[in-house]
C-alpha atoms as a PDB file:
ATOM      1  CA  UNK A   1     140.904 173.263 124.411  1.00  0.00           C
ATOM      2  CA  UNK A   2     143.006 176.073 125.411  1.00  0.00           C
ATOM      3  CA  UNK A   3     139.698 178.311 126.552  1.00  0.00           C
ATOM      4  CA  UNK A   4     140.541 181.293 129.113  1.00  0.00           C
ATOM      5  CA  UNK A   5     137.475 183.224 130.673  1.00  0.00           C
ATOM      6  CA  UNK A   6     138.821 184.179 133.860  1.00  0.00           C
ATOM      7  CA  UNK A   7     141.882 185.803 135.304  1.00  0.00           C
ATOM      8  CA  UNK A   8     143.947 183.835 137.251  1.00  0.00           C
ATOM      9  CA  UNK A   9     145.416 187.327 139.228  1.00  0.00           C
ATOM     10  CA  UNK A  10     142.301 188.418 140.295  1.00  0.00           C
ATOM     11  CA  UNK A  11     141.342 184.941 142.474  1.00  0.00           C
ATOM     12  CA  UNK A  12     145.130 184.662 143.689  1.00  0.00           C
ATOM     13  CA  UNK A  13     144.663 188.569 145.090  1.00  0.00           C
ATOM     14  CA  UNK A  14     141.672 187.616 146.625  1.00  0.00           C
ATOM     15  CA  UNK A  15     143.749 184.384 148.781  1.00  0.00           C
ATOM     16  CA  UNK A  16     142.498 181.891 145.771  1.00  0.00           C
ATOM     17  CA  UNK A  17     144.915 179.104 145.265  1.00  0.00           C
ATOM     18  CA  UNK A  18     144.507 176.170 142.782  1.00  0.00           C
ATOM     19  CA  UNK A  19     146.984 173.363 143.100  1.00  0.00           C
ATOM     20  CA  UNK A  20     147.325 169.902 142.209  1.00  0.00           C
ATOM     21  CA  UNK A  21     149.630 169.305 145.398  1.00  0.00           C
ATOM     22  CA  UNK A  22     147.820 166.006 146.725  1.00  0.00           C
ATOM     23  CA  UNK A  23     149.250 167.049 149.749  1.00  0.00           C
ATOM     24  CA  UNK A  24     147.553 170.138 150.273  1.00  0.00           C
ATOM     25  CA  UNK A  25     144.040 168.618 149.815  1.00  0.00           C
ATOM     26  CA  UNK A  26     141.242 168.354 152.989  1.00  0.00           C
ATOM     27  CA  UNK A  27     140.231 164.517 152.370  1.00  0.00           C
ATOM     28  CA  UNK A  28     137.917 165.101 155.336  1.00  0.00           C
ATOM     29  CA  UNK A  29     136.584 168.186 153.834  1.00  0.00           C
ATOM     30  CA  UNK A  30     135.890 166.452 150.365  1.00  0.00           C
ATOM     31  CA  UNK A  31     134.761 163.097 151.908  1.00  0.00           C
ATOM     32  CA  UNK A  32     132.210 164.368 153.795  1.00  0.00           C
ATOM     33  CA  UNK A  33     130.481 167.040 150.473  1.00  0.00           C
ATOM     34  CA  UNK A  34     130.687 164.040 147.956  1.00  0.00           C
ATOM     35  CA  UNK A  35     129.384 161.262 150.858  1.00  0.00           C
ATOM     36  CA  UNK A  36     126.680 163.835 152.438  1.00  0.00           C
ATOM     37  CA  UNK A  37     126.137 166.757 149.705  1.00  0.00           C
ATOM     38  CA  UNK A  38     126.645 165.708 146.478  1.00  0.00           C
ATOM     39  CA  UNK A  39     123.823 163.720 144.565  1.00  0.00           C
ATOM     40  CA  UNK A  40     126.806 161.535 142.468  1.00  0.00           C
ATOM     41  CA  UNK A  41     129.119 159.919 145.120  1.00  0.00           C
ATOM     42  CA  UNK A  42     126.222 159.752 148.227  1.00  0.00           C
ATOM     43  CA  UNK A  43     127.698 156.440 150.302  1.00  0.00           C
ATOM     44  CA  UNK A  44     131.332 156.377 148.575  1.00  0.00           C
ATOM     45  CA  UNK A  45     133.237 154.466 150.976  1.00  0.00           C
ATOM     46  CA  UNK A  46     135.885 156.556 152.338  1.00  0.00           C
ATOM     47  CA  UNK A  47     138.933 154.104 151.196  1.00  0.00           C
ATOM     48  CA  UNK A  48     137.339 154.398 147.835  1.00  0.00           C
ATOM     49  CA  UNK A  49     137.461 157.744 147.751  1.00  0.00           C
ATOM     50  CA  UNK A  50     141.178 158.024 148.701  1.00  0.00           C
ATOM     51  CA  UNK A  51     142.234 154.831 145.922  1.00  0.00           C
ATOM     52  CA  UNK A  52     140.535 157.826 143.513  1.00  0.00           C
ATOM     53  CA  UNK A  53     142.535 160.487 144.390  1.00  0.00           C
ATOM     54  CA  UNK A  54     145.612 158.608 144.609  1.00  0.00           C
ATOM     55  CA  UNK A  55     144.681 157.370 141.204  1.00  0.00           C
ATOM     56  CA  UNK A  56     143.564 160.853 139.395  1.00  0.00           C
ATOM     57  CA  UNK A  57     144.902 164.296 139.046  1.00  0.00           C
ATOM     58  CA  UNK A  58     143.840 166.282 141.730  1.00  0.00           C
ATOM     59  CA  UNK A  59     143.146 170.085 141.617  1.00  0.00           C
ATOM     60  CA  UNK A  60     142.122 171.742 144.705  1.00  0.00           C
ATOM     61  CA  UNK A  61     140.461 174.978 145.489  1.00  0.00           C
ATOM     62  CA  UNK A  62     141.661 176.579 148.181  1.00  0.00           C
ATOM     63  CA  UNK A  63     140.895 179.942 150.330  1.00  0.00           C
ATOM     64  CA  UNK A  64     143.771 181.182 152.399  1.00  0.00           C
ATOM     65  CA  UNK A  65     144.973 177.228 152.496  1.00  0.00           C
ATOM     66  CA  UNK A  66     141.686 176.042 153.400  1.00  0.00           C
ATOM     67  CA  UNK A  67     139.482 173.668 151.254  1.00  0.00           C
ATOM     68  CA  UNK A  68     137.408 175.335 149.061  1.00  0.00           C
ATOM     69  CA  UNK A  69     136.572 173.233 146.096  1.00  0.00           C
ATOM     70  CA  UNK A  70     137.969 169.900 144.297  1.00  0.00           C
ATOM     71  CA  UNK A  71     137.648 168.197 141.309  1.00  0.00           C
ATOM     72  CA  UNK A  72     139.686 164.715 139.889  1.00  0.00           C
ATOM     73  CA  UNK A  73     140.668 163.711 136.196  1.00  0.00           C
ATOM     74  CA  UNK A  74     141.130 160.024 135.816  1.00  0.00           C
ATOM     75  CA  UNK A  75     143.123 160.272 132.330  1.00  0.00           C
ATOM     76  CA  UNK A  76     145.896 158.016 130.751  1.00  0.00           C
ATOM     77  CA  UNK A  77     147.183 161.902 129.866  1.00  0.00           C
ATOM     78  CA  UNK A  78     147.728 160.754 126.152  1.00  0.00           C
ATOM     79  CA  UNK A  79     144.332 160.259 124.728  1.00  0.00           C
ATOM     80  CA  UNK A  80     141.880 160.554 127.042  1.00  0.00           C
ATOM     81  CA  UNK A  81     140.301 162.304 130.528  1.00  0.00           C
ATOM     82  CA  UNK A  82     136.944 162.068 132.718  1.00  0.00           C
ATOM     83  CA  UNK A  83     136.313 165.029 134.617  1.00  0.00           C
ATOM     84  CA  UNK A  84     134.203 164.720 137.969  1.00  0.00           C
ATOM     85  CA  UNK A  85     133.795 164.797 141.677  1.00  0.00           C
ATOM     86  CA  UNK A  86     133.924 168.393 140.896  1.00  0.00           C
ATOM     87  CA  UNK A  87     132.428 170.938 143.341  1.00  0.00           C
ATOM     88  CA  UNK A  88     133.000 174.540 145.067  1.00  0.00           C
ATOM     89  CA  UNK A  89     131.537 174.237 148.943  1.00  0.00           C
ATOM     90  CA  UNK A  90     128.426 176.140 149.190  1.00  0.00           C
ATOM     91  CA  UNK A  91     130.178 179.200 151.208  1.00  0.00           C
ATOM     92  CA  UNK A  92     132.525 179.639 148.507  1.00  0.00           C
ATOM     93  CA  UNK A  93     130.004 179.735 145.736  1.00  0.00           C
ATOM     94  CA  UNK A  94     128.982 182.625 143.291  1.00  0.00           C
ATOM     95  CA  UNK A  95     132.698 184.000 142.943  1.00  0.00           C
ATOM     96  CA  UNK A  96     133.644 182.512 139.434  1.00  0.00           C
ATOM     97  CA  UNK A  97     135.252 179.272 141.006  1.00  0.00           C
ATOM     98  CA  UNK A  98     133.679 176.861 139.169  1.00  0.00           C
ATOM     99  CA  UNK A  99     134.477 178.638 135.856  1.00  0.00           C
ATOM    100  CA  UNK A 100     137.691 179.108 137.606  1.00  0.00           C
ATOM    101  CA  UNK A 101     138.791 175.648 138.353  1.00  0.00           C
ATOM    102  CA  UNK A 102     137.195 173.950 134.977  1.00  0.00           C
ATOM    103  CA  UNK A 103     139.568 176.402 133.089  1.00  0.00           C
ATOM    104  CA  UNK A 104     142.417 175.345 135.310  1.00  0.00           C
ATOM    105  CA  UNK A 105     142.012 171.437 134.703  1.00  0.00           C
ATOM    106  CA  UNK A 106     141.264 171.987 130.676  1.00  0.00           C
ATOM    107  CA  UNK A 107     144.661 174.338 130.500  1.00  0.00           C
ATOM    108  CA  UNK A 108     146.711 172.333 132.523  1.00  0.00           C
ATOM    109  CA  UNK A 109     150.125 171.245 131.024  1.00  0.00           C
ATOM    110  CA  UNK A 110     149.351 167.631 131.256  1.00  0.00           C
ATOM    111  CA  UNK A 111     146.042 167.270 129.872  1.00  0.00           C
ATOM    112  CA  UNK A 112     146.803 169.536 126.222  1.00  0.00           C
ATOM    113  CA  UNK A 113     146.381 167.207 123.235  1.00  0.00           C
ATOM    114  CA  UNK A 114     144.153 164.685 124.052  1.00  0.00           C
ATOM    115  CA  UNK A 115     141.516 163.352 122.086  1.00  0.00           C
ATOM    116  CA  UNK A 116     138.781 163.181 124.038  1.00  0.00           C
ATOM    117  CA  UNK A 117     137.295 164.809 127.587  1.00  0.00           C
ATOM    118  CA  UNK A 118     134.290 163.169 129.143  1.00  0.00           C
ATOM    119  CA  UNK A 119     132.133 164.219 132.386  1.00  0.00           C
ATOM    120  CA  UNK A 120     128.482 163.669 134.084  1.00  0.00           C
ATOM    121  CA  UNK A 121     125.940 166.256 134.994  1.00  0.00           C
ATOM    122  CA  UNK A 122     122.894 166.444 135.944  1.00  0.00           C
ATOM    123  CA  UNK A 123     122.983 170.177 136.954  1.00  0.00           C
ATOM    124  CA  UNK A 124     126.105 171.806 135.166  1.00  0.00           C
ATOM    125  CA  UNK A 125     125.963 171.940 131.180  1.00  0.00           C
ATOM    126  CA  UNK A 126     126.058 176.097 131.359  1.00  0.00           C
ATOM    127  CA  UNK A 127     129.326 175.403 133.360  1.00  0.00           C
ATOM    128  CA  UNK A 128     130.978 172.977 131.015  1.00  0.00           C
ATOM    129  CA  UNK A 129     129.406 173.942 127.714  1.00  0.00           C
ATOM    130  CA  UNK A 130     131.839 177.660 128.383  1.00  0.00           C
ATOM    131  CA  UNK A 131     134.320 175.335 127.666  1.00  0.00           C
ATOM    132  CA  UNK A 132     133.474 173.073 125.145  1.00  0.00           C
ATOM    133  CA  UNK A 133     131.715 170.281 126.221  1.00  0.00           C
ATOM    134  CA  UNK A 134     128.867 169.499 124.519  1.00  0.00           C
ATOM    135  CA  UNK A 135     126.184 166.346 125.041  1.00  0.00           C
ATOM    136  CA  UNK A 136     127.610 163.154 123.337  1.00  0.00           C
ATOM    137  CA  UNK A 137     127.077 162.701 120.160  1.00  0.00           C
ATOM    138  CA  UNK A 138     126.573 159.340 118.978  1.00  0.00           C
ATOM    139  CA  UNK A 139     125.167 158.310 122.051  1.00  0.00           C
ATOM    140  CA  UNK A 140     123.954 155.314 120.910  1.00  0.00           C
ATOM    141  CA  UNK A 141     128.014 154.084 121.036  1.00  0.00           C
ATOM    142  CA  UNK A 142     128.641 154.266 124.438  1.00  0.00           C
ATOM    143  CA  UNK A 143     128.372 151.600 127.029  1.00  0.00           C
ATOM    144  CA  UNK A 144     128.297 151.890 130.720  1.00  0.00           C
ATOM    145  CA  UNK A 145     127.852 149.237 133.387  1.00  0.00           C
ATOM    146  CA  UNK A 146     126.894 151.358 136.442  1.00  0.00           C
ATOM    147  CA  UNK A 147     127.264 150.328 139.885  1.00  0.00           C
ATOM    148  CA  UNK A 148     125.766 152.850 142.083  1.00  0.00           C
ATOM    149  CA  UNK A 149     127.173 152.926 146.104  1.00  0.00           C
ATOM    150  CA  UNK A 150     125.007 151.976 148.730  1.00  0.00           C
ATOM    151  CA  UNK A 151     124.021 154.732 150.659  1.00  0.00           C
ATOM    152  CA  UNK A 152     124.434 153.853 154.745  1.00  0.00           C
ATOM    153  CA  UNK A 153     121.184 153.879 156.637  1.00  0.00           C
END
């Protein structure tokens, strides 16, 4: 997809990092947005959430080394690659992150050639569509069996 919109100087001037270092990432800091904030992982165990990101490419977001967004590929980084879990904490928001990060994950080294890139959104599509993504086409071919977590009372 190759797409660049934003400049990756300008962010790392500012104390913007992005890094795929699994080390680096806040797993308290993105457990607790995706199991309180976000609308798509709402009462994700928090083992679950750590088989994930051992499982996925990781690309954090960070501020002067502290957590500032996240997203995972799941990806067999041959033919295929999901995109989600992706968010930019509301204090970091409005500074190009999001446009930011998606070019990051579509440009990285290990995700050029594949065939096809899939996501969900119920709020995004100006985000993603910059870069490509368009609704499915054909949606009649795809098959889901959708488990949704159970949210703790």
């Amino acid at each position: 997809m190759g797409t660049v919109l934003m400049n990756d100087e300008a962010f790392i001037k500012r104390g913007f990092q992005i890094s795929t270092d699994k080390n680096l990432l806040n797993i308290d800091a993105i457990y607790n947005y995706l199991n309180d904030d976000s609308y798509w992982a709402r009462g994700i165990p928090r083992q679950r959430l750590e088989n994930a990101i051992a499982n996925s490419i990781c690309f954090g977001v960070y501020h002067d080394g502290v957590q500032a967004g996240f997203a995972r590929v799941v990806t067999d980084s041959a033919t295929f690659a999901y995109l989600c879990d992706v968010f930019i904490l509301p204090v970091f928001r409005k500074k190009g992150l999001s446009k930011w990060l998606i070019q990051s994950i579509i440009n990285h080294p290990e995700l050029q050639g594949l065939r096809r890139w899939s996501l969900a959104t119920a709020d995004a599509l100006g985000l993603y569509s910059q870069f490509g993504f368009t609704q499915i086409t054909k949606p009649e071919r795809w098959m889901e069996v959708f488990n949704p977590y159970i949210e703790p009372q």
